[in-house]
N, C-alpha and C. Protein backbone atom coordinates (compact mmCIF):
# COMPACT_ATOMS: atom_id res chain seq x y z
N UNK A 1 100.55 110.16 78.41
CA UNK A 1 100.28 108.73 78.59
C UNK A 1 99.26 108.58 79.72
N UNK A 2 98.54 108.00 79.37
CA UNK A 2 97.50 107.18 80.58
C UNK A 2 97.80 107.09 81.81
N UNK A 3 97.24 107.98 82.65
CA UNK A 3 97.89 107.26 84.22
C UNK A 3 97.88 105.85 84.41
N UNK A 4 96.88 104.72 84.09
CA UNK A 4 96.86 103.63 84.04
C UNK A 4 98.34 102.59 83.90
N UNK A 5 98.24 103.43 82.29
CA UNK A 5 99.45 102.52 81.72
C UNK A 5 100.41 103.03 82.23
N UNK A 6 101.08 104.09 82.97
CA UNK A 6 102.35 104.26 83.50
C UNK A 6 102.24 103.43 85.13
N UNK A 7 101.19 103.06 85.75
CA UNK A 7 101.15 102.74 86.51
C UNK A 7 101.37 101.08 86.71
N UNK A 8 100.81 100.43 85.39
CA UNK A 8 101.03 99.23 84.76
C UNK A 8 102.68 99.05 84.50
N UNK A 9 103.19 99.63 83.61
CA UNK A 9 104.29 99.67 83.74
C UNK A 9 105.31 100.09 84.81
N UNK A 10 105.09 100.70 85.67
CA UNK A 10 106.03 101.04 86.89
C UNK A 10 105.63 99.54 87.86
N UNK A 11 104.80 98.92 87.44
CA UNK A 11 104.71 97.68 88.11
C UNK A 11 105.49 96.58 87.82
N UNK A 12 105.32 96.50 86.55
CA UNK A 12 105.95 95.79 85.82
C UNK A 12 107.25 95.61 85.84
N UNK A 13 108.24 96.94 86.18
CA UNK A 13 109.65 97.19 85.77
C UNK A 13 109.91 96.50 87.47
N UNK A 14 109.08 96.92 88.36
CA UNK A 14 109.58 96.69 89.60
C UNK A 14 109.26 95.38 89.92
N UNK A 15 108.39 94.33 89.58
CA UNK A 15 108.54 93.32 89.41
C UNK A 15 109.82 92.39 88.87
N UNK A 16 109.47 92.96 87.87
CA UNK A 16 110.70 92.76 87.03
C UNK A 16 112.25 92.62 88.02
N UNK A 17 112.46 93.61 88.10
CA UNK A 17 113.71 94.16 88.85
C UNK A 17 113.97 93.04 89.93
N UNK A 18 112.45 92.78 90.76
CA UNK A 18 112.98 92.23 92.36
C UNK A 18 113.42 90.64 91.96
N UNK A 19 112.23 90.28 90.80
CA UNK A 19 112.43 88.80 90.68
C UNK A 19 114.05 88.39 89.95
N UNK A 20 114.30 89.60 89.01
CA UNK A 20 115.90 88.94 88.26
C UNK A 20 117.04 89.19 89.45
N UNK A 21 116.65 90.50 90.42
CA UNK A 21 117.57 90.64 91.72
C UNK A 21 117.61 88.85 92.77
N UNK A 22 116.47 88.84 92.27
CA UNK A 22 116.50 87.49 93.45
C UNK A 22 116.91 85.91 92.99
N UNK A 23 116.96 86.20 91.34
CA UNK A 23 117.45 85.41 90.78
C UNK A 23 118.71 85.10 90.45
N UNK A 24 119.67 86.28 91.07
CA UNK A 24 120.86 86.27 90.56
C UNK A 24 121.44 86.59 91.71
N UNK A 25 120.87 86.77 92.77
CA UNK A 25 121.80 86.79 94.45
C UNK A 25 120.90 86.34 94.95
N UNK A 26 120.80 84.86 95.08
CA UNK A 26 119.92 84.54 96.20
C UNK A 26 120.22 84.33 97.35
N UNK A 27 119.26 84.52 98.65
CA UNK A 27 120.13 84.45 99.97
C UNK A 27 120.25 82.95 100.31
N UNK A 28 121.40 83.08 100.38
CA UNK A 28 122.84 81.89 100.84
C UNK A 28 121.73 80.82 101.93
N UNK A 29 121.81 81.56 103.50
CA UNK A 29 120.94 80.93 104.27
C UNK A 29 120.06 81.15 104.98
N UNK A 30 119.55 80.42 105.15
CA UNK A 30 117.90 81.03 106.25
C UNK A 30 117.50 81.85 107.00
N UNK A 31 116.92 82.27 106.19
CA UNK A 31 116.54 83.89 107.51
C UNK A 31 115.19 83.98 107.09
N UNK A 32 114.38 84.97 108.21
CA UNK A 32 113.12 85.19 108.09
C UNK A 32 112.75 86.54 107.18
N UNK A 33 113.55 87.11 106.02
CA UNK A 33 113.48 88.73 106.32
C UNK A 33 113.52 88.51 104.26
N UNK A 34 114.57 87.67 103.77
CA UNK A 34 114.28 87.50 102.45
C UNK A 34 114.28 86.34 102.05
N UNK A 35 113.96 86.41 100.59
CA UNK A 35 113.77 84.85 99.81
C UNK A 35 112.08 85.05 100.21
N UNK A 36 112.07 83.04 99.41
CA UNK A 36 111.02 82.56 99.74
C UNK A 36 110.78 81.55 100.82
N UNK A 37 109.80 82.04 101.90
CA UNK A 37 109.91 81.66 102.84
C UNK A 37 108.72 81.42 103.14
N UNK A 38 108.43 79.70 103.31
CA UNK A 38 107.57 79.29 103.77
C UNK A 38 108.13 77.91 104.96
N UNK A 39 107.16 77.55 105.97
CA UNK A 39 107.33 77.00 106.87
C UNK A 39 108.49 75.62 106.62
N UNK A 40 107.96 74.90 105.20
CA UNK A 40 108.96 73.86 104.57
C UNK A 40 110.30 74.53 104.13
N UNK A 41 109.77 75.45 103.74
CA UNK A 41 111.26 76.07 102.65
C UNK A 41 112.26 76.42 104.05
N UNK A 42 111.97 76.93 105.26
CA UNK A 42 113.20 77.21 106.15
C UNK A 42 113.06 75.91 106.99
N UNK A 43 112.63 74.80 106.60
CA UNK A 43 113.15 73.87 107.84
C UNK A 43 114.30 73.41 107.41
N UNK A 44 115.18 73.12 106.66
CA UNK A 44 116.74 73.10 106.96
C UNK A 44 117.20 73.72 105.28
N UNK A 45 118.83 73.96 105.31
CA UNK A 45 118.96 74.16 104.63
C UNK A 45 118.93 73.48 102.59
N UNK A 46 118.49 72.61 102.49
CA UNK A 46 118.56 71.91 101.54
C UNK A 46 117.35 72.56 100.81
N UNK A 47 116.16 72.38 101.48
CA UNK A 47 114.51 72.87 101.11
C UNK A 47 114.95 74.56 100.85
N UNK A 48 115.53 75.01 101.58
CA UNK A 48 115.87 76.38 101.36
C UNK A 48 116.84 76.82 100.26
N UNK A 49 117.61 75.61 99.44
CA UNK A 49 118.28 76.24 98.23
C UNK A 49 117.05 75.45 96.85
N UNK A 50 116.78 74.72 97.30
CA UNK A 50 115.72 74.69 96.09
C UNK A 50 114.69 75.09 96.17
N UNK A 51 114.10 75.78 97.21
CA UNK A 51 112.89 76.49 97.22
C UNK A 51 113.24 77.79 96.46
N UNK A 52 114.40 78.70 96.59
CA UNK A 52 114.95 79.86 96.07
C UNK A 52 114.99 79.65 94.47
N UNK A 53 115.82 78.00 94.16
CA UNK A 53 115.86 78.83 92.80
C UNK A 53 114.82 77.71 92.24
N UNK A 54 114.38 77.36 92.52
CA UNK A 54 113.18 76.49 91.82
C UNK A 54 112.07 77.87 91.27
N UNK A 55 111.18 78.31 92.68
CA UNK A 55 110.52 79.30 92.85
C UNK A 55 110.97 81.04 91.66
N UNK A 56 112.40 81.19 92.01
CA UNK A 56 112.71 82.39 91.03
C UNK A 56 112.84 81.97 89.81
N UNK A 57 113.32 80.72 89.52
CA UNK A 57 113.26 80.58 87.93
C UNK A 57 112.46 80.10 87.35
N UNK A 58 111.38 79.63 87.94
CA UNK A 58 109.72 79.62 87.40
C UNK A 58 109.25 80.90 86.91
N UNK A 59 109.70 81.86 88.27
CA UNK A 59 108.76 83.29 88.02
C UNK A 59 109.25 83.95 86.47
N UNK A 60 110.90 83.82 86.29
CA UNK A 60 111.78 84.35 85.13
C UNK A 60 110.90 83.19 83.86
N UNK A 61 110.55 82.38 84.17
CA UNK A 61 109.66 81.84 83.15
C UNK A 61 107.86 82.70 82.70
N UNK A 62 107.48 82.82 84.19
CA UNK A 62 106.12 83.20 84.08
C UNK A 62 105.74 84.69 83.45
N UNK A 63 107.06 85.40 83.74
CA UNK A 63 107.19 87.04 83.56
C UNK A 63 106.31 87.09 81.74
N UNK A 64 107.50 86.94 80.96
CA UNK A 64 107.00 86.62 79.99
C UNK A 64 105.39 86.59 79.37
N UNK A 65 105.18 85.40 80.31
CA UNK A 65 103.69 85.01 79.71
C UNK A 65 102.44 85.99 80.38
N UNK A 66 102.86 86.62 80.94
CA UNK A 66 101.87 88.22 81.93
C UNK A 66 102.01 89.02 80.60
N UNK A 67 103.31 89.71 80.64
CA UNK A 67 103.79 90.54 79.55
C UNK A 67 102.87 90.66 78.32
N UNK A 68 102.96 89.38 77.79
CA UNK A 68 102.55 89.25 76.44
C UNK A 68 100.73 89.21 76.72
N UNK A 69 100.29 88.71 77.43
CA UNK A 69 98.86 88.92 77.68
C UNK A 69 98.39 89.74 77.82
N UNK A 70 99.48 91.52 78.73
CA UNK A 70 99.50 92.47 78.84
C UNK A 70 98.92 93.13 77.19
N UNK A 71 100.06 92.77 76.29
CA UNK A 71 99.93 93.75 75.21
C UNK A 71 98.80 93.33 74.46
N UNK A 72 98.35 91.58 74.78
CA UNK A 72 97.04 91.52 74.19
C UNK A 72 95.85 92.30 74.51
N UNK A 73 95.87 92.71 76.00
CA UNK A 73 94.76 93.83 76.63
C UNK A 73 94.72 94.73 75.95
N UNK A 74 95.92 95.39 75.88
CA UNK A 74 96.07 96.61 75.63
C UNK A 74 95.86 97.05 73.93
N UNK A 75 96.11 95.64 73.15
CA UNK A 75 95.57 95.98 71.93
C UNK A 75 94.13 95.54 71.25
N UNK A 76 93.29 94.68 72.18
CA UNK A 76 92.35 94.82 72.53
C UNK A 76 91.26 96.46 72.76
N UNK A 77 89.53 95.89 73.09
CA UNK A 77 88.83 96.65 73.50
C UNK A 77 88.73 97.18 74.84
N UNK A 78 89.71 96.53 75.86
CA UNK A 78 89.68 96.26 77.29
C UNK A 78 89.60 97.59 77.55
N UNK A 79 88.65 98.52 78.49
CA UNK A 79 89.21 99.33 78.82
C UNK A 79 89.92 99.45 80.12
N UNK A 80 90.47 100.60 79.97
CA UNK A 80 92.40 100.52 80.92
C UNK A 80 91.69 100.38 82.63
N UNK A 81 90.48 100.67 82.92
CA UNK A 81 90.20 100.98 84.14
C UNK A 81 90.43 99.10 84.76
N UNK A 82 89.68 98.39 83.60
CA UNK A 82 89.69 97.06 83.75
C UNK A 82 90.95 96.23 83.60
N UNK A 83 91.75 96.44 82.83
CA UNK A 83 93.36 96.13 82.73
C UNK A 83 93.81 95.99 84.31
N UNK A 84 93.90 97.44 84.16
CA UNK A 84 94.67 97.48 86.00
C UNK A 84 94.37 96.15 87.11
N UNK A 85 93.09 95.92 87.23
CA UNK A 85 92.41 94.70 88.12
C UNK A 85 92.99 93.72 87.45
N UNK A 86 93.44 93.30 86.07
CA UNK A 86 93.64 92.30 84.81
C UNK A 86 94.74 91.88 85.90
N UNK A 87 95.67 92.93 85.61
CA UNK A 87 97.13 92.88 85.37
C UNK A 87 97.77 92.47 87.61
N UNK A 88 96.98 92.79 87.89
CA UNK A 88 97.03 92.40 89.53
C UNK A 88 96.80 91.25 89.63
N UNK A 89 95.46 90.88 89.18
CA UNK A 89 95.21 89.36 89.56
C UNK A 89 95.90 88.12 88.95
N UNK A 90 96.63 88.87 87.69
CA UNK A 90 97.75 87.75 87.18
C UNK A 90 98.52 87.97 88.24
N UNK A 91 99.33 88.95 88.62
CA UNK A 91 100.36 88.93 89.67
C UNK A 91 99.86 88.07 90.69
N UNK A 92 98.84 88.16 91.06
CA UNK A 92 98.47 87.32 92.38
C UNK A 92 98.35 85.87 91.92
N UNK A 93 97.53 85.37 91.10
CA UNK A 93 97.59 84.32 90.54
C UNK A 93 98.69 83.70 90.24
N UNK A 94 99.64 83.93 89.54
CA UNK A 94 101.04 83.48 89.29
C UNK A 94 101.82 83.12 90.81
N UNK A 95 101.80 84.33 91.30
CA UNK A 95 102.64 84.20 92.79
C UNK A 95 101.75 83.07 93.67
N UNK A 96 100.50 82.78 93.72
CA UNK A 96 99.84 81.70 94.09
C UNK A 96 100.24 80.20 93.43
N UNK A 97 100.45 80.33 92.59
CA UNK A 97 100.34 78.96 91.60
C UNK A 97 102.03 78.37 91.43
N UNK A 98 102.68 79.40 91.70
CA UNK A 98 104.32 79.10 91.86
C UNK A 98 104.48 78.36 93.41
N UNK A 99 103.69 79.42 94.27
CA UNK A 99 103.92 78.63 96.16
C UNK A 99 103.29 77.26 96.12
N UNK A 100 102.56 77.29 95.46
CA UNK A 100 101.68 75.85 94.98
C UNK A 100 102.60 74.87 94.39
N UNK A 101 103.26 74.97 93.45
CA UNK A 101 103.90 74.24 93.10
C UNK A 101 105.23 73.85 93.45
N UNK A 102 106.15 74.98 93.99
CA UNK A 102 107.44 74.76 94.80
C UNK A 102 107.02 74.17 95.96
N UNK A 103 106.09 74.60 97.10
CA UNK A 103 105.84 73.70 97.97
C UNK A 103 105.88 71.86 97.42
N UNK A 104 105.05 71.40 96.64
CA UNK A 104 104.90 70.49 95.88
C UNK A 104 106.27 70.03 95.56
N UNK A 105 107.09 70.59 94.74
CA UNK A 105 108.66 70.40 94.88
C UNK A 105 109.09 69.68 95.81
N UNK A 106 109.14 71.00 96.60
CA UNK A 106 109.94 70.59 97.99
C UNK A 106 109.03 69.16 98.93
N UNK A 107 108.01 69.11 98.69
CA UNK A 107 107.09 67.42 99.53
C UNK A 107 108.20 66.95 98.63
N UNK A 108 108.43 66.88 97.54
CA UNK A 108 108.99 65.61 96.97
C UNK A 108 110.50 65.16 97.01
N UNK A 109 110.93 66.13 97.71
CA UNK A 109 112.29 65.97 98.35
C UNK A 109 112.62 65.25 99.72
């Protein structure tokens, strides 16, 4: 197998892994060390339980839609050198566009 694609996939699984871990034990209360933590999300506790699962159950939404774009690359002409950069900048993008919008959330609380 492709170093690429095992590398794609070992991303993937560990993604995977942290976001359903964080979706299914989220931390209780405020600390600086896990969760999602931004300056709104720890100013008291209220912003801090809907920043957690607002934020993780978006991502358990977004996973999906990476995935499947994934296998469109891959059954595509893309070559794998270009995937790799593909498949990052969704990660970054997504994780951008979620803080974007839970922040947004949380103003409206």
């Amino acid at each position: 197998m492709n170093k690429f694609l095992v590398a794609i996939l070992v991303l993937n699984i560990v993604i995977t892994l942290i976001v359903i871990l964080f979706y299914f034990v989220k931390p209780k209360t405020i600390n600086p060390i896990v969760g999602y933590r931004t300056k709104l999300s720890m100013k008291n506790q209220a912003n801090w339980d809907v920043s957690q699962n607002y934020f993780f159950k978006n991502w358990i939404f977004l996973l999906p839609i990476i995935y499947f774009s994934q296998v469109l690359m891959f059954v595509g002409e893309i070559p794998y050198k270009f995937i790799g950069y593909i498949v990052f900048s969704e990660f970054i993008v997504g994780t951008l566009a979620l803080i974007f919008a839970t922040e947004k959330k949380l103003k409206e609380n």
